[in-house]
Protein backbone atom coordinates (compact mmCIF):
# COMPACT_ATOMS: atom_id res chain seq x y z
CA UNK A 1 63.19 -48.97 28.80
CA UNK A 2 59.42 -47.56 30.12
CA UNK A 3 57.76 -45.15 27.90
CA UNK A 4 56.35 -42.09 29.21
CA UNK A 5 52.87 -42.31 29.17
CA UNK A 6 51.60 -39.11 26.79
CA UNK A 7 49.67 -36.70 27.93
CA UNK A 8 46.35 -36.31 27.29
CA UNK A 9 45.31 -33.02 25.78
CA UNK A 10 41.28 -32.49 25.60
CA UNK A 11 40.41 -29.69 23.19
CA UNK A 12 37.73 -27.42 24.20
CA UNK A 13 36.13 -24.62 22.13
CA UNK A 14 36.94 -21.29 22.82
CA UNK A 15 33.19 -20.11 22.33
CA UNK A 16 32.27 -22.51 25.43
CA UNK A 17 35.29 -20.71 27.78
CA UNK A 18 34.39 -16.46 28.42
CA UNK A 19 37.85 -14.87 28.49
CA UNK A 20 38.96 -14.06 32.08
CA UNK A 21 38.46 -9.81 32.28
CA UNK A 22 41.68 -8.06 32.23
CA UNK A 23 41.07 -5.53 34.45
CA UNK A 24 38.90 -4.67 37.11
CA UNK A 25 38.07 -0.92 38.08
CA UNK A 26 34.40 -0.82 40.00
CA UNK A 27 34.17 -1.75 44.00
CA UNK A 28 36.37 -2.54 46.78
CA UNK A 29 39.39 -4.39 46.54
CA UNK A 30 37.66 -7.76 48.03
CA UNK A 31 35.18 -7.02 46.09
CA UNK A 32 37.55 -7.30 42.71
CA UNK A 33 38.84 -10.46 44.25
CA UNK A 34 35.53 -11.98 45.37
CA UNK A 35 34.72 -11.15 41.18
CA UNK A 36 37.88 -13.09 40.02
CA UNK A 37 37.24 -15.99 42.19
CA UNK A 38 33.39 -16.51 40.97
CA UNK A 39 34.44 -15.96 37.59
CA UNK A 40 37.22 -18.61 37.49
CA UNK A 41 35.10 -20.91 39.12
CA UNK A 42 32.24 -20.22 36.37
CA UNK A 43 35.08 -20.51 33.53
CA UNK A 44 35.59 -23.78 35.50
CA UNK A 45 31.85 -25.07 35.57
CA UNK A 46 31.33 -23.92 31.84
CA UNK A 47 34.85 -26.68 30.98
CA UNK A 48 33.47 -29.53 33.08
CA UNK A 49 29.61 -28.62 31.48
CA UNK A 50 31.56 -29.32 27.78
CA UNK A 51 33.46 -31.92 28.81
CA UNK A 52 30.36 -33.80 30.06
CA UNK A 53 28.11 -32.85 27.30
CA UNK A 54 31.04 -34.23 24.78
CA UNK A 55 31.23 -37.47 26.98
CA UNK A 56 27.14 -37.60 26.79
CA UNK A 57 26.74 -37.21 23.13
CA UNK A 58 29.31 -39.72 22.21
CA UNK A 59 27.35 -42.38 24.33
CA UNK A 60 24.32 -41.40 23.20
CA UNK A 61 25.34 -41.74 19.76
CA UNK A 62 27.22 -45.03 20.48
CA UNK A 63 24.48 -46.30 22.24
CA UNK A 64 21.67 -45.56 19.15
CA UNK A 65 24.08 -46.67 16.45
CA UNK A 66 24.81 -49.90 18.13
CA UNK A 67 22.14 -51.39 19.90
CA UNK A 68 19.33 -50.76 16.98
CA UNK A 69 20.99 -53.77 15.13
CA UNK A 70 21.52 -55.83 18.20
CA UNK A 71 18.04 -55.69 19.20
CA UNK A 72 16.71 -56.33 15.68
CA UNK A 73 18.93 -59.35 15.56
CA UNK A 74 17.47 -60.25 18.94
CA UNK A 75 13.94 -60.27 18.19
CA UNK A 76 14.38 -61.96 14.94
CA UNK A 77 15.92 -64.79 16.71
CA UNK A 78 13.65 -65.10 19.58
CA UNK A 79 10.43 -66.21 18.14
CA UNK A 80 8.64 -65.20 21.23
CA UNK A 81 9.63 -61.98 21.35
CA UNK A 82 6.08 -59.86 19.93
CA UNK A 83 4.18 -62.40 21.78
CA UNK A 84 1.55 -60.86 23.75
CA UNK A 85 1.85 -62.96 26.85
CA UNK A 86 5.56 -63.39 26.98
CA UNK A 87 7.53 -59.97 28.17
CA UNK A 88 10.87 -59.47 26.42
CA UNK A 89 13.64 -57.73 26.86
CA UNK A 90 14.64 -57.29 23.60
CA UNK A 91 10.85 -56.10 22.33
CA UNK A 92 11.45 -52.78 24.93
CA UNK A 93 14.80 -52.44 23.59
CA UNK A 94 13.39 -52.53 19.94
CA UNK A 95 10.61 -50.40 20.75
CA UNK A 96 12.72 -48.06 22.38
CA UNK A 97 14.92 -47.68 19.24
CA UNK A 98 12.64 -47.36 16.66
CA UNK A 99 11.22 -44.76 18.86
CA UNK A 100 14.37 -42.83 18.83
CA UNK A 101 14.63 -43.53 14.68
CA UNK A 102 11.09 -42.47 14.12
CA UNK A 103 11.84 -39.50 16.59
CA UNK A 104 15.21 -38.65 15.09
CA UNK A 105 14.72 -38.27 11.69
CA UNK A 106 14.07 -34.76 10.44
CA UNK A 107 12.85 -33.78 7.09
CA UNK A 108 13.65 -30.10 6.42
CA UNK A 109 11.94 -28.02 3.12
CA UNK A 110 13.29 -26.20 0.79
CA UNK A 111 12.12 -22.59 2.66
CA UNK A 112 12.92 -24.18 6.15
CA UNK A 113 15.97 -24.22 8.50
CA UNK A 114 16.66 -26.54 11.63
CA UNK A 115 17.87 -24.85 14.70
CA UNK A 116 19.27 -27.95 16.86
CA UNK A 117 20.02 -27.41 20.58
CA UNK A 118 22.27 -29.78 22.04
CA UNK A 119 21.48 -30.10 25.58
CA UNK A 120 20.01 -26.35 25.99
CA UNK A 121 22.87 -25.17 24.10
CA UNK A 122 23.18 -24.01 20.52
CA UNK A 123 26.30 -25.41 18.79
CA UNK A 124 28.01 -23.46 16.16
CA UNK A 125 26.75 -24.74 12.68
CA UNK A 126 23.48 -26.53 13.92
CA UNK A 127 21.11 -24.90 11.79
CA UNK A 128 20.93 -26.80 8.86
CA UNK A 129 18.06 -27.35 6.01
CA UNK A 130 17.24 -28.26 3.75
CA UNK A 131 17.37 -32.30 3.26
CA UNK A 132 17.28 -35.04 5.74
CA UNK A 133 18.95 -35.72 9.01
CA UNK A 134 18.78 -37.27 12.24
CA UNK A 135 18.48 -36.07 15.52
CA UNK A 136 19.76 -37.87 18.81
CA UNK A 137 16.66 -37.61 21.43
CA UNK A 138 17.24 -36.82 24.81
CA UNK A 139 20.40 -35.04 23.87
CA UNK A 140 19.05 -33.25 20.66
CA UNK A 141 16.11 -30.89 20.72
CA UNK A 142 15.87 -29.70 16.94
CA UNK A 143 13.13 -26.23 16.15
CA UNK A 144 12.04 -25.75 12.42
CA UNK A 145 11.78 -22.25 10.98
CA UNK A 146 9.65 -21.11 8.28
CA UNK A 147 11.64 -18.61 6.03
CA UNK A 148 8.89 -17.80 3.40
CA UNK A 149 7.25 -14.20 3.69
CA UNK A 150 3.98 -14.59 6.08
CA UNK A 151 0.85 -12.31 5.77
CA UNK A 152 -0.51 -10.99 8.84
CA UNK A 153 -3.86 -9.00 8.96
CA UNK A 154 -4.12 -6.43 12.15
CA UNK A 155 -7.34 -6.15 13.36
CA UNK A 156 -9.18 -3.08 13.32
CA UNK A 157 -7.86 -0.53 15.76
CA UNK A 158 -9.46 2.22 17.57
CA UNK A 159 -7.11 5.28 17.10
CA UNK A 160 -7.43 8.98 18.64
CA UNK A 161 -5.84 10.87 15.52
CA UNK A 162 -4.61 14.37 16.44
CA UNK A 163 -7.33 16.64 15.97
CA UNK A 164 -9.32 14.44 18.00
CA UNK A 165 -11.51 12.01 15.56
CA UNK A 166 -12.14 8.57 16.45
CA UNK A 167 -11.69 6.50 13.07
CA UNK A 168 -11.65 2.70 13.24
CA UNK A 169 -8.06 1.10 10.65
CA UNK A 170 -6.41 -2.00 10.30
CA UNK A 171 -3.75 -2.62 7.77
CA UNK A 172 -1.51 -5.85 6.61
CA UNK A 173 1.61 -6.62 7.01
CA UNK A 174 4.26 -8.65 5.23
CA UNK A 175 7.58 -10.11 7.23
CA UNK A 176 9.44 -12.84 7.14
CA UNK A 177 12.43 -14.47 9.03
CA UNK A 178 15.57 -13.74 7.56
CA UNK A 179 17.76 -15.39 10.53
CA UNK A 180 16.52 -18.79 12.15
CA UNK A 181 19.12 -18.68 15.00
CA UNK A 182 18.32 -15.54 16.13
CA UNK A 183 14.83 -15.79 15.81
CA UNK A 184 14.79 -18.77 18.00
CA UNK A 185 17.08 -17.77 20.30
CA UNK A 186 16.42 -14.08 21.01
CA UNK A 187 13.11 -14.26 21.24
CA UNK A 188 10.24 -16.90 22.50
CA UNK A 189 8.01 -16.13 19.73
CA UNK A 190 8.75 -14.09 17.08
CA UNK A 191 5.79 -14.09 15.23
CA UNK A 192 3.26 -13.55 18.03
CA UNK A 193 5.66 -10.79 18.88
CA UNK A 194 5.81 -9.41 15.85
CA UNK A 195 1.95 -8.92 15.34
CA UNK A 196 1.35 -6.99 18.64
CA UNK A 197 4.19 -4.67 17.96
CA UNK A 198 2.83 -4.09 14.81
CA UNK A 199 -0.75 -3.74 16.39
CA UNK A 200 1.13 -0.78 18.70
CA UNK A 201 3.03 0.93 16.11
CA UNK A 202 -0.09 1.36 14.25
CA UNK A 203 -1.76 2.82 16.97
CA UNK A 204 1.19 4.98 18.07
CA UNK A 205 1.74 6.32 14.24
CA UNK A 206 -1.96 7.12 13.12
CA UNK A 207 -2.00 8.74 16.65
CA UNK A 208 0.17 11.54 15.60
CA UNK A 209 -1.16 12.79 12.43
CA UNK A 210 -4.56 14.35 11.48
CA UNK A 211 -7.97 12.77 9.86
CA UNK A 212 -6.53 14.48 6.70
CA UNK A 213 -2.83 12.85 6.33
CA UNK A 214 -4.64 9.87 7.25
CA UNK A 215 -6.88 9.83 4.27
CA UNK A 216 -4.36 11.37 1.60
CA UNK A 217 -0.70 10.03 2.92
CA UNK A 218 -1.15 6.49 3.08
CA UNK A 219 1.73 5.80 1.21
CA UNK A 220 4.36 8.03 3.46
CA UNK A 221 2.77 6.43 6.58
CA UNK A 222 2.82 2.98 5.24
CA UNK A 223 6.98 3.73 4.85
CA UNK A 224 7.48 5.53 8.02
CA UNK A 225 5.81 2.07 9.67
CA UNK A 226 7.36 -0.33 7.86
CA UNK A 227 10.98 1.87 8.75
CA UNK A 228 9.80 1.46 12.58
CA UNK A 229 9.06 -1.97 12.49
CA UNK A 230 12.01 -3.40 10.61
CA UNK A 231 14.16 -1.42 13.23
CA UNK A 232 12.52 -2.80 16.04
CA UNK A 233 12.06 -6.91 15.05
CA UNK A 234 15.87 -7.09 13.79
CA UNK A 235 16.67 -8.07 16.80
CA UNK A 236 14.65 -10.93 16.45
CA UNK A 237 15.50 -12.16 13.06
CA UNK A 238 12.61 -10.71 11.31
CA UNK A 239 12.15 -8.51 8.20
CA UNK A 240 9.67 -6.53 7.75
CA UNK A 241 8.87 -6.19 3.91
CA UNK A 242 5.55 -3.95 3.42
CA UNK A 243 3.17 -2.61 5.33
CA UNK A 244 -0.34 -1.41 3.45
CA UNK A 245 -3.15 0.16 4.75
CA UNK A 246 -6.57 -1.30 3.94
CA UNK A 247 -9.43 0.92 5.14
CA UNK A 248 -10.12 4.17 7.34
CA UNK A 249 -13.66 3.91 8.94
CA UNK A 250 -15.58 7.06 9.90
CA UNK A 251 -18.34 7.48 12.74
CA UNK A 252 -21.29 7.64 10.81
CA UNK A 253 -21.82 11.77 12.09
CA UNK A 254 -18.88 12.36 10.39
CA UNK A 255 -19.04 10.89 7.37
CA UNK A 256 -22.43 12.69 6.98
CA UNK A 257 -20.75 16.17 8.22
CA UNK A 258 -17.79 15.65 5.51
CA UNK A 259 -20.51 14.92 2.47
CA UNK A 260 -22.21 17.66 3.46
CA UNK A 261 -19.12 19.53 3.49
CA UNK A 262 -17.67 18.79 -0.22
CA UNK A 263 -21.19 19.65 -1.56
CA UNK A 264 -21.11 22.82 -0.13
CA UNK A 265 -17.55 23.03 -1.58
CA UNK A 266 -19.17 21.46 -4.98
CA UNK A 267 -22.08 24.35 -5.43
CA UNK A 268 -19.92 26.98 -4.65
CA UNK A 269 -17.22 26.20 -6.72
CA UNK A 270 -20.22 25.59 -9.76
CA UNK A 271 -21.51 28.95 -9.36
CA UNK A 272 -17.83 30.64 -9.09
CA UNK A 273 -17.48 28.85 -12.60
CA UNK A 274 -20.55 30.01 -13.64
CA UNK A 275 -20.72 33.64 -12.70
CA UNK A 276 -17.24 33.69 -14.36
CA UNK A 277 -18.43 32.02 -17.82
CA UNK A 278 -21.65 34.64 -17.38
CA UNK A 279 -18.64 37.51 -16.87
CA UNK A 280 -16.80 36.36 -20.05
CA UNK A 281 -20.10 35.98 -22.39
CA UNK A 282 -21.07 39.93 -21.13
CA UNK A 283 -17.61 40.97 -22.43
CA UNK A 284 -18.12 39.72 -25.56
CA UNK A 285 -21.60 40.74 -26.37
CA UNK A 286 -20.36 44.51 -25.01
CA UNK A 287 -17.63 44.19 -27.41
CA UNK A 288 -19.76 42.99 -30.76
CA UNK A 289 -22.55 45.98 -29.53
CA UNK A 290 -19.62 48.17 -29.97
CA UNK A 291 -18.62 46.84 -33.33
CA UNK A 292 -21.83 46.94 -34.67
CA UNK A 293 -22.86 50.42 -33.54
CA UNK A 294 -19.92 51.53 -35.64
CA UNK A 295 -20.92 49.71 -38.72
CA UNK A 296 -24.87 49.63 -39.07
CA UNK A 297 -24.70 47.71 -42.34
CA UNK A 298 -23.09 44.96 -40.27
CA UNK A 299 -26.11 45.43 -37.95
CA UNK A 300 -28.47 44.92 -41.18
CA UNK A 301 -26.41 41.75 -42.66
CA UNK A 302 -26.79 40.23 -38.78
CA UNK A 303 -30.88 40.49 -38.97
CA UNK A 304 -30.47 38.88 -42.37
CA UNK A 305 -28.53 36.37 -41.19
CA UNK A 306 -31.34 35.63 -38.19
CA UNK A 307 -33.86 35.32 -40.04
CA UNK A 308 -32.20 33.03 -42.65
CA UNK A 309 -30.78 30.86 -39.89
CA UNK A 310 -34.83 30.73 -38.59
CA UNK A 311 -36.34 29.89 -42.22
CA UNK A 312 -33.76 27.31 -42.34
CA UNK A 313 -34.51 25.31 -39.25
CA UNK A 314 -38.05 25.66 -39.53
CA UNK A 315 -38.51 25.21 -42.84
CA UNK A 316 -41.24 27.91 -43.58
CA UNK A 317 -40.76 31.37 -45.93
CA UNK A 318 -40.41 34.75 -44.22
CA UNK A 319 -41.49 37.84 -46.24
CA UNK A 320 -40.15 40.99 -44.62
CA UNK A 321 -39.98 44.64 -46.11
CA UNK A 322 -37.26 46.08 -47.85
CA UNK A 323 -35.38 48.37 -44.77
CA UNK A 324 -35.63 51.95 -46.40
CA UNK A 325 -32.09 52.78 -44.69
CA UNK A 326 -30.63 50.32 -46.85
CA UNK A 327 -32.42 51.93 -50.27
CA UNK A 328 -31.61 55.36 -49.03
CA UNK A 329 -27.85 54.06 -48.29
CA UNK A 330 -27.96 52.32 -51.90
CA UNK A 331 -29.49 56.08 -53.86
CA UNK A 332 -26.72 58.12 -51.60
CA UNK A 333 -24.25 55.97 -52.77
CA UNK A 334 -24.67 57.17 -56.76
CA UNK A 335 -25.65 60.84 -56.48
CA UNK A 336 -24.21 61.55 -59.98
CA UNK A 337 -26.87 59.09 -61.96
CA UNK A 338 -29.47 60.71 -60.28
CA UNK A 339 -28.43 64.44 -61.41
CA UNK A 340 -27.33 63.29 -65.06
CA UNK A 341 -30.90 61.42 -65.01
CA UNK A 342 -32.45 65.08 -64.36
CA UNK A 343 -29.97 67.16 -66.97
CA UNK A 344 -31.34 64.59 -69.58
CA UNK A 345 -34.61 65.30 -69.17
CA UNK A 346 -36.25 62.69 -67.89
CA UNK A 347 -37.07 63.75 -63.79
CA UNK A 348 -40.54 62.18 -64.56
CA UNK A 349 -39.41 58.61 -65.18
CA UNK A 350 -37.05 59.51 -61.99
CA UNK A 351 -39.73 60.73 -60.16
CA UNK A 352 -41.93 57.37 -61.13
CA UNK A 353 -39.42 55.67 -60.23
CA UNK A 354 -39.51 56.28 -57.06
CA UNK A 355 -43.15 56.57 -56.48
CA UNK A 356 -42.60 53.06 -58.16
CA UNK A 357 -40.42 52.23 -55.28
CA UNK A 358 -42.53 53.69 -52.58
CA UNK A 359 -45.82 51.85 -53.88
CA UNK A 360 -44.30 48.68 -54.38
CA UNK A 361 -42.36 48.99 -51.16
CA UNK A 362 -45.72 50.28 -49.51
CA UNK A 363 -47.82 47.61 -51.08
CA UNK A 364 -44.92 44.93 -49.62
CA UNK A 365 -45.24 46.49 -46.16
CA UNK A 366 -49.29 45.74 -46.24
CA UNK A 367 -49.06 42.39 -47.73
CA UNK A 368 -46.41 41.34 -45.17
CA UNK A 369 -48.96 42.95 -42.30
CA UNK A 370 -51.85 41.16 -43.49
CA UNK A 371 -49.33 38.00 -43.85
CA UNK A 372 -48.40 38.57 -40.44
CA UNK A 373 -52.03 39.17 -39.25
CA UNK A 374 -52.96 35.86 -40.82
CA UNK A 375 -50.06 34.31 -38.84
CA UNK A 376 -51.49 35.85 -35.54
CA UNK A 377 -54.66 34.45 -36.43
């Protein structure tokens, strides 16, 4: 009895097939229908492309797997086969496939990935990394991505800020690629893409704040273009990780009109602290004048206390008189001595006393002139 032949069933992957739309609601009705029939024929195209691209990577695989130890077995039997004047088959066919080894083999890093395109197309699960594998030519074209962070200096840029000063800045940058497909993929070159959009942002950022912010908010425009930048490359597999700015440079007029500037600002805030210390010292020597008028023993005690403080640093003897306030202070102070000195009897000793007092006070007064003469001279 004949057996039915069984059917053949090729499985192709859904990502390679676009889903047919469901519905169509834009343009004429021939128009929908002309739409249908182009997509079904693309849906169509894109199931004969897999097939054949299935069909070509299986020979292509047979073909290098087979044939490399066929033609080494060929040329090891033929001893004419690397002479120079004989032309052999089997040497092309060797060359060839240690061409397509020595092609083939991939060595991927630790911090790399592989992105491999199989004819134009990326498969699902090609990016691979790190060890070793092999890549079919002609069928296989394999990309290797860097995913360590990368330091990128932007040159100095010319920026208008907005109060209309022309100051010279360049900054760094530090990024790296967190996605290898997309990186690849989206974008021709990520990295040269990267640095002028980084080269504009700066430009476009500085552009809107003043000299000022500039020199004292590094650190919030740093963020805000770091925030813009990251936003901007995801779509290209890149992160942005910090952005620093180096150095502000100043025409040469300006720099010389802001020094001149904080000096001004320098001297007059030295003479405000000044005037105020001056202020603060007449206060105080108002206040002591007032104590001291009250009290003119404490007036008395502070010459003492002068001169003392004068013999001591120079180390030389003042003779001064006796003040006759302070005698006349010390006599008013025991009024009844006196008068029991004059009920006794004795107003003469009292009397010479004080005549005592006056002479030797008088005689003190000329010695300390002629002292002081001497001094003069």
């Amino acid at each position: 009895m004949p057996v039915a032949p069984k059917s053949f069933a090729l499985n192709i992957p859904s990502s390679i097939i676009p889903h047919r739309p469901k519905e169509l609601n834009y343009g004429t009705k021939s128009q929908q229908k002309l739409l249908l029939t182009f997509h079904e024929m693309s849906t169509g195209n894109r199931a004969l492309s897999g097939v054949c691209e299935h069909i070509l990577y299986f020979l292509s695989y047979t073909v290098f797997v087979l044939f490399l130890p066929v033609s080494v077995f060929i040329c090891l039997k033929d001893k004419n086969a690397f002479s120079i004047s004989g032309s052999s088959i089997s040497e092309a066919i060797l060359l060839m496939n240690l061409r397509w080894l020595c092609t083939g083999r991939k060595v991927v890093q630790e911090y790399e990935r592989a992105v491999i395109f199989r004819l134009g197309r990326v498969m699902p699960g090609s990016m691979k990394g790190p060890g070793i594998f092999l890549c079919l030519p002609c069928v296989e074209e394999c990309f290797m991505v860097d995913l360590r962070t990368i330091t990128f200096d932007i040159p100095p840029q010319e920026i208008l800020t907005k109060d209309s000063v022309t100051v010279s800045v360049d900054a760094v940058i530090y990024y790296k690629v967190f996605d290898a497909m997309i990186s690849v993929a989206n974008v021709e070159n990520a990295h040269h893409s990267t640095r002028l959009l980084a080269q504009t942002t700066l430009r476009n950022v500085l552009g809107t704040k003043r000299l000022s912010e500039i020199l004292s908010e590094r650190d919030v425009i740093s963020s805000s273009m770091q925030s813009v930048l990251d936003d901007a490359t995801e779509a290209w597999g890149i992160k942005v990780e910090r952005v620093e700015i180096k150095d502000v440079r100043l025409p040469v007029q300006l720099q010389r009109a802001m020094a001149a500037e904080a000096e001004a600002t320098r001297e007059a805030r030295a003479k405000v602290i000044q005037a105020e210390g001056e202020r603060k010292a007449s206060r105080a020597l108002r206040e002591a004048s007032l104590m001291l008028n009250d009290k003119p023993v404490a007036l008395q005690l502070r010459y003492l206390q002068t001169l003392s403080g004068i013999a001591a640093e120079h180390h030389s003897t003042i003779i001064f008189p006796l003040p006759i306030d302070l005698t006349t202070s010390f006599l008013m102070s025991n009024p009844a001595q006196s008068m029991k000195s004059g009920i006794n009897g004795h107003p003469t000793a009292t009397a010479a006393t004080t005549t005592t007092s006056t002479a030797t006070t008088a005689t003190t007064m000329s010695s300390c002139n002629n002292n002081s003469s001497d001094l003069n001279v």
